[in-house]
N, C-alpha and C. Protein backbone atom coordinates (compact mmCIF):
# COMPACT_ATOMS: atom_id res chain seq x y z
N UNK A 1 -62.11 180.30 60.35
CA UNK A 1 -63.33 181.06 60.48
C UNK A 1 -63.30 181.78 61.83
N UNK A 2 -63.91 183.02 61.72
CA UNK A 2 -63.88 183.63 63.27
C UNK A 2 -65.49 184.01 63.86
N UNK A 3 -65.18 183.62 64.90
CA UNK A 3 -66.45 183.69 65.38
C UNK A 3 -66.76 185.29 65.72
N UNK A 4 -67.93 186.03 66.01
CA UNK A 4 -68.39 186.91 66.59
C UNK A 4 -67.75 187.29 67.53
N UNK A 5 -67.34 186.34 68.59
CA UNK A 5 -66.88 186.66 69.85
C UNK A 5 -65.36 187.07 69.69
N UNK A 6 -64.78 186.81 68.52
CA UNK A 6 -63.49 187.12 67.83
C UNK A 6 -62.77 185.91 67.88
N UNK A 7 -62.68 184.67 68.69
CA UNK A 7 -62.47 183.51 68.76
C UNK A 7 -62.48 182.65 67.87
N UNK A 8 -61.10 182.17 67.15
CA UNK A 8 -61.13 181.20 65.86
C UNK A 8 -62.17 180.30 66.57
N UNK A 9 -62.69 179.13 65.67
CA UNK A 9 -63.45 177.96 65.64
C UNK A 9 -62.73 177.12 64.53
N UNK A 10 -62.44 176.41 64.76
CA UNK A 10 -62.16 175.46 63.60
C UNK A 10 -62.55 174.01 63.82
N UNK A 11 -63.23 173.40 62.32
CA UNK A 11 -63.73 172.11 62.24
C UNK A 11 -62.88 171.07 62.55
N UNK A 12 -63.34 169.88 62.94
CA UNK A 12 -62.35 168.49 62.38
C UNK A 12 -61.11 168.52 61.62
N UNK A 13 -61.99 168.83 60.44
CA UNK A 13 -61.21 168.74 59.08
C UNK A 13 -60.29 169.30 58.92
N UNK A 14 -60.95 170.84 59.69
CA UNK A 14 -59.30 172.27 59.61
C UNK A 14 -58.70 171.82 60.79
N UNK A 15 -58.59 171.28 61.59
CA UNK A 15 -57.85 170.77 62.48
C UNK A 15 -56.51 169.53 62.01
N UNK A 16 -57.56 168.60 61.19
CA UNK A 16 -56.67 167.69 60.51
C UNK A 16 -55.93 168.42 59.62
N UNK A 17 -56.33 168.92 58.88
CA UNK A 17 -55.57 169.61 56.97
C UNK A 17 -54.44 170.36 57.96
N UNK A 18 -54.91 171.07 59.57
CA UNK A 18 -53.39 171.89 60.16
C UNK A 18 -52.34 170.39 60.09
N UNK A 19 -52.26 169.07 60.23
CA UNK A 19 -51.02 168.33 60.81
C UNK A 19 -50.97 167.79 59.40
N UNK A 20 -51.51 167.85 58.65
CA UNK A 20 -51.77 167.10 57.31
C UNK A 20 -49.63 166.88 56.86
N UNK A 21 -49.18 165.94 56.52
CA UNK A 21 -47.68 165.64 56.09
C UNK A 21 -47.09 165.67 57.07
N UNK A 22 -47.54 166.29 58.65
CA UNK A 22 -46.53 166.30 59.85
C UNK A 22 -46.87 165.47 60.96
N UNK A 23 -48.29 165.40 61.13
CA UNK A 23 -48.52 164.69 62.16
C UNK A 23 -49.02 163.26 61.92
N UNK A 24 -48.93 161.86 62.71
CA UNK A 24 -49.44 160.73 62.09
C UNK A 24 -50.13 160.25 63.37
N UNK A 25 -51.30 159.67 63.53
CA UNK A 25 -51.63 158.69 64.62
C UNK A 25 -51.67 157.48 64.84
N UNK A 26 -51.12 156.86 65.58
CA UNK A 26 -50.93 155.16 65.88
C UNK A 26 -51.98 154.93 66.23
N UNK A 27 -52.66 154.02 66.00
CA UNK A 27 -54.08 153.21 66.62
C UNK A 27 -53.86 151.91 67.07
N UNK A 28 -54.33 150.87 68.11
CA UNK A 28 -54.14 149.58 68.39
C UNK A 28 -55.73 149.15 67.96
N UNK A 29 -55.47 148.19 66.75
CA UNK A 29 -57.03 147.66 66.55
C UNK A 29 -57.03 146.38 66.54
N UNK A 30 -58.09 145.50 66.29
CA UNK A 30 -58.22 143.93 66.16
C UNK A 30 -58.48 143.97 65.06
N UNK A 31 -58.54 142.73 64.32
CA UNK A 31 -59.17 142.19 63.52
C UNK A 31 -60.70 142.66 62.75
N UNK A 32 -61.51 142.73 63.72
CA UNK A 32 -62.89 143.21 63.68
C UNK A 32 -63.13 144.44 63.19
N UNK A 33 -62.28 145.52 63.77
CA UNK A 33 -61.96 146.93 63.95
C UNK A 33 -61.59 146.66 62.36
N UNK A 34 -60.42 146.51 61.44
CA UNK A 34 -60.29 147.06 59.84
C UNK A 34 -61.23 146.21 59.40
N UNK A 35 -61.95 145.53 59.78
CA UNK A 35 -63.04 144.73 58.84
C UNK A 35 -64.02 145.99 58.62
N UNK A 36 -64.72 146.15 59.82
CA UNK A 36 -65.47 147.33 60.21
C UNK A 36 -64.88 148.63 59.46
N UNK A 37 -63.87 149.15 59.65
CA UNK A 37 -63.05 150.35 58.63
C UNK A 37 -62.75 150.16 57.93
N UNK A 38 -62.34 149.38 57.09
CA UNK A 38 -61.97 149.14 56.18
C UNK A 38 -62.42 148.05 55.28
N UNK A 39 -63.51 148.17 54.72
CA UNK A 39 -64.34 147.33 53.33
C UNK A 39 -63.77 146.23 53.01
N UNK A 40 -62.90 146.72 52.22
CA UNK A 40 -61.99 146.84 50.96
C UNK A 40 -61.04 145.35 51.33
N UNK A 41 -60.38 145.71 53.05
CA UNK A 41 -59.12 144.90 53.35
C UNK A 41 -60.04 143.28 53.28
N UNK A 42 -58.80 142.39 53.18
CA UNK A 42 -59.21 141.10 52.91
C UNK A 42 -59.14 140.54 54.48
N UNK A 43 -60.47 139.10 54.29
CA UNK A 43 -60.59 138.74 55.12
C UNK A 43 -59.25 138.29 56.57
N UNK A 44 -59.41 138.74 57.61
CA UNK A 44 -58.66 138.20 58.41
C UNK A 44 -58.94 137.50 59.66
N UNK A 45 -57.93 136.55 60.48
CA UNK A 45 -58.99 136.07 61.18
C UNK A 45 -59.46 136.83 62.36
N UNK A 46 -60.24 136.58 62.98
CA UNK A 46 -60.71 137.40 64.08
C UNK A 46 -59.79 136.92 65.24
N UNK A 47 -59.67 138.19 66.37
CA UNK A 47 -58.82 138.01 67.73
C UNK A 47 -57.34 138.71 67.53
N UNK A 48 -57.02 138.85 66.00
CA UNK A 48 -56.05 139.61 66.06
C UNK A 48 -55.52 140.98 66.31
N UNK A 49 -54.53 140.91 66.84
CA UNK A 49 -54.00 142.85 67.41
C UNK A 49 -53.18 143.42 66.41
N UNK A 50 -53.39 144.10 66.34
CA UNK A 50 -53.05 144.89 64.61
C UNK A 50 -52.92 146.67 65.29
N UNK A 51 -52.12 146.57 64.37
CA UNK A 51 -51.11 148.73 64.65
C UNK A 51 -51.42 149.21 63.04
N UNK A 52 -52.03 150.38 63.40
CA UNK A 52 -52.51 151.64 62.28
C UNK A 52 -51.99 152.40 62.25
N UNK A 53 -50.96 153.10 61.40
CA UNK A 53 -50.77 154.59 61.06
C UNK A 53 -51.66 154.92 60.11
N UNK A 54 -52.10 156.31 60.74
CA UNK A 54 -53.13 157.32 59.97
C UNK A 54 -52.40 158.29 60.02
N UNK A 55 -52.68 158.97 58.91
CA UNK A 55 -52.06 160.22 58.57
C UNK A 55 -53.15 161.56 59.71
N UNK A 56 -52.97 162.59 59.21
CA UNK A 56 -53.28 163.16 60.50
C UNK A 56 -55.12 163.77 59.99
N UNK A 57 -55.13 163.36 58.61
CA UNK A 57 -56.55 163.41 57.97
C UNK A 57 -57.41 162.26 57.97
N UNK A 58 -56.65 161.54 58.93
CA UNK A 58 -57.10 159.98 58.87
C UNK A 58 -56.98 159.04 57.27
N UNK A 59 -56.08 159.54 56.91
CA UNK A 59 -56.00 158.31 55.71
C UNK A 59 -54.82 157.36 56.65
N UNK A 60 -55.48 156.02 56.29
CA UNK A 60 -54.59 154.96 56.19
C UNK A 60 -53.07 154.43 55.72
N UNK A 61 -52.13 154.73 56.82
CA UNK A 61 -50.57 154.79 55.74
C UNK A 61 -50.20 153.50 55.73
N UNK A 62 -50.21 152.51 56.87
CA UNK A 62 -49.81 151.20 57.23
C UNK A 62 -50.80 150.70 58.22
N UNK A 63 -50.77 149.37 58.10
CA UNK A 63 -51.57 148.66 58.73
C UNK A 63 -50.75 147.22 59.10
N UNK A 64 -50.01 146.99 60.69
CA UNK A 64 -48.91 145.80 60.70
C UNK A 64 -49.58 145.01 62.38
N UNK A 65 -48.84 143.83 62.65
CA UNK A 65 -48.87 143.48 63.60
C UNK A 65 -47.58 143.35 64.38
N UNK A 66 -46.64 144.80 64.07
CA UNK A 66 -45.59 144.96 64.67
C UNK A 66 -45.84 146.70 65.07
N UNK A 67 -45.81 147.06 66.55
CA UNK A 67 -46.14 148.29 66.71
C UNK A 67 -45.14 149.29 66.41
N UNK A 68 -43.64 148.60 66.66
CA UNK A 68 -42.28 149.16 66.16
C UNK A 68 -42.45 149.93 64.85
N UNK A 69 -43.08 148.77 63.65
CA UNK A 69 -43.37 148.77 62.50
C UNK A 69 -44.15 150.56 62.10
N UNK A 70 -45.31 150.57 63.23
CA UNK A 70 -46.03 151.87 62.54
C UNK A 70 -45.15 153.39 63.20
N UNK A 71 -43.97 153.19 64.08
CA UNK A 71 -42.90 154.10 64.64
C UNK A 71 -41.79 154.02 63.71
N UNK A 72 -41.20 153.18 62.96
CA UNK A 72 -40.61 153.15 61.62
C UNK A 72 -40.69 154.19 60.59
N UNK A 73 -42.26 153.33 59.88
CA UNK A 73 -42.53 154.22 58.99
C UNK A 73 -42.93 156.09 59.17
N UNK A 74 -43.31 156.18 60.23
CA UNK A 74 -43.69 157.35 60.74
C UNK A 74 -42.23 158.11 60.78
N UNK A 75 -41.53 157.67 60.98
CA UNK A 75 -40.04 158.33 60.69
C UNK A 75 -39.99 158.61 59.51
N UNK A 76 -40.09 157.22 58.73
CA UNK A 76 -39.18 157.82 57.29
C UNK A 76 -40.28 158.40 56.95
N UNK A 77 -41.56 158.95 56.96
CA UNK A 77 -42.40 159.51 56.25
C UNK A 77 -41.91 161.42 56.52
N UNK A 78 -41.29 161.42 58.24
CA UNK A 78 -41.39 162.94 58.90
C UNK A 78 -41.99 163.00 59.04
N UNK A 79 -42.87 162.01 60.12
CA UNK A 79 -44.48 162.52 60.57
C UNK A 79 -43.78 162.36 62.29
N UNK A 80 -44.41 163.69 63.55
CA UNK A 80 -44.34 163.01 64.56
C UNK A 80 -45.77 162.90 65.27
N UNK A 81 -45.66 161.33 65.96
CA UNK A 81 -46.36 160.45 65.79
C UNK A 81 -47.45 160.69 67.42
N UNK A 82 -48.61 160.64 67.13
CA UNK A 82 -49.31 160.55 68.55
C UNK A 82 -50.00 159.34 68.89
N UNK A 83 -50.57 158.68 69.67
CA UNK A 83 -51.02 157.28 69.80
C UNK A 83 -52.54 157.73 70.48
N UNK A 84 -53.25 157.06 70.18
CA UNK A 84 -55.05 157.08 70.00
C UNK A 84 -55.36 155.82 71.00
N UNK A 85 -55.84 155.45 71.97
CA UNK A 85 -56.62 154.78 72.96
C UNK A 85 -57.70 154.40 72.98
């Protein structure tokens, strides 16, 4: 979309859909954190440190307690990978 001023603007979303198959983000979460994001996942115990790859739309690719693990798959997928704080 272009603004008035002639200056693209782009949303979230068009930001994500740009890295969408190329870019992936590592996350460091606990336990608490995919309970909280994630419904669905089964109970785990609390205190644990847990590694997320997200795709660059934020879908969920892996979820490990090996950080190597989410730099792995991010290879064989051809995603390069940024890390989230």
């Amino acid at each position: 979309m272009i603004a008035k001023s002639g200056k693209s603007q782009l949303s979230a979303q068009d930001l994500a859909l740009l890295g969408a198959g190329k870019v992936g983000y590592i996350r460091k979460m606990n336990s608490e954190d995919v309970t909280a994001r994630f419904p669905e996942a089964p109970q785990l115990d609390p205190g644990l440190e847990l590694w997320a790859l997200f795709g660059a739309d934020g879908t969920p690719i892996l979820l490990t307690d090996n950080r190597s693990s989410t730099f792995y798959r991010a290879a064989e997928d051809e995603l390069k990978t940024v890390s989230l704080h």
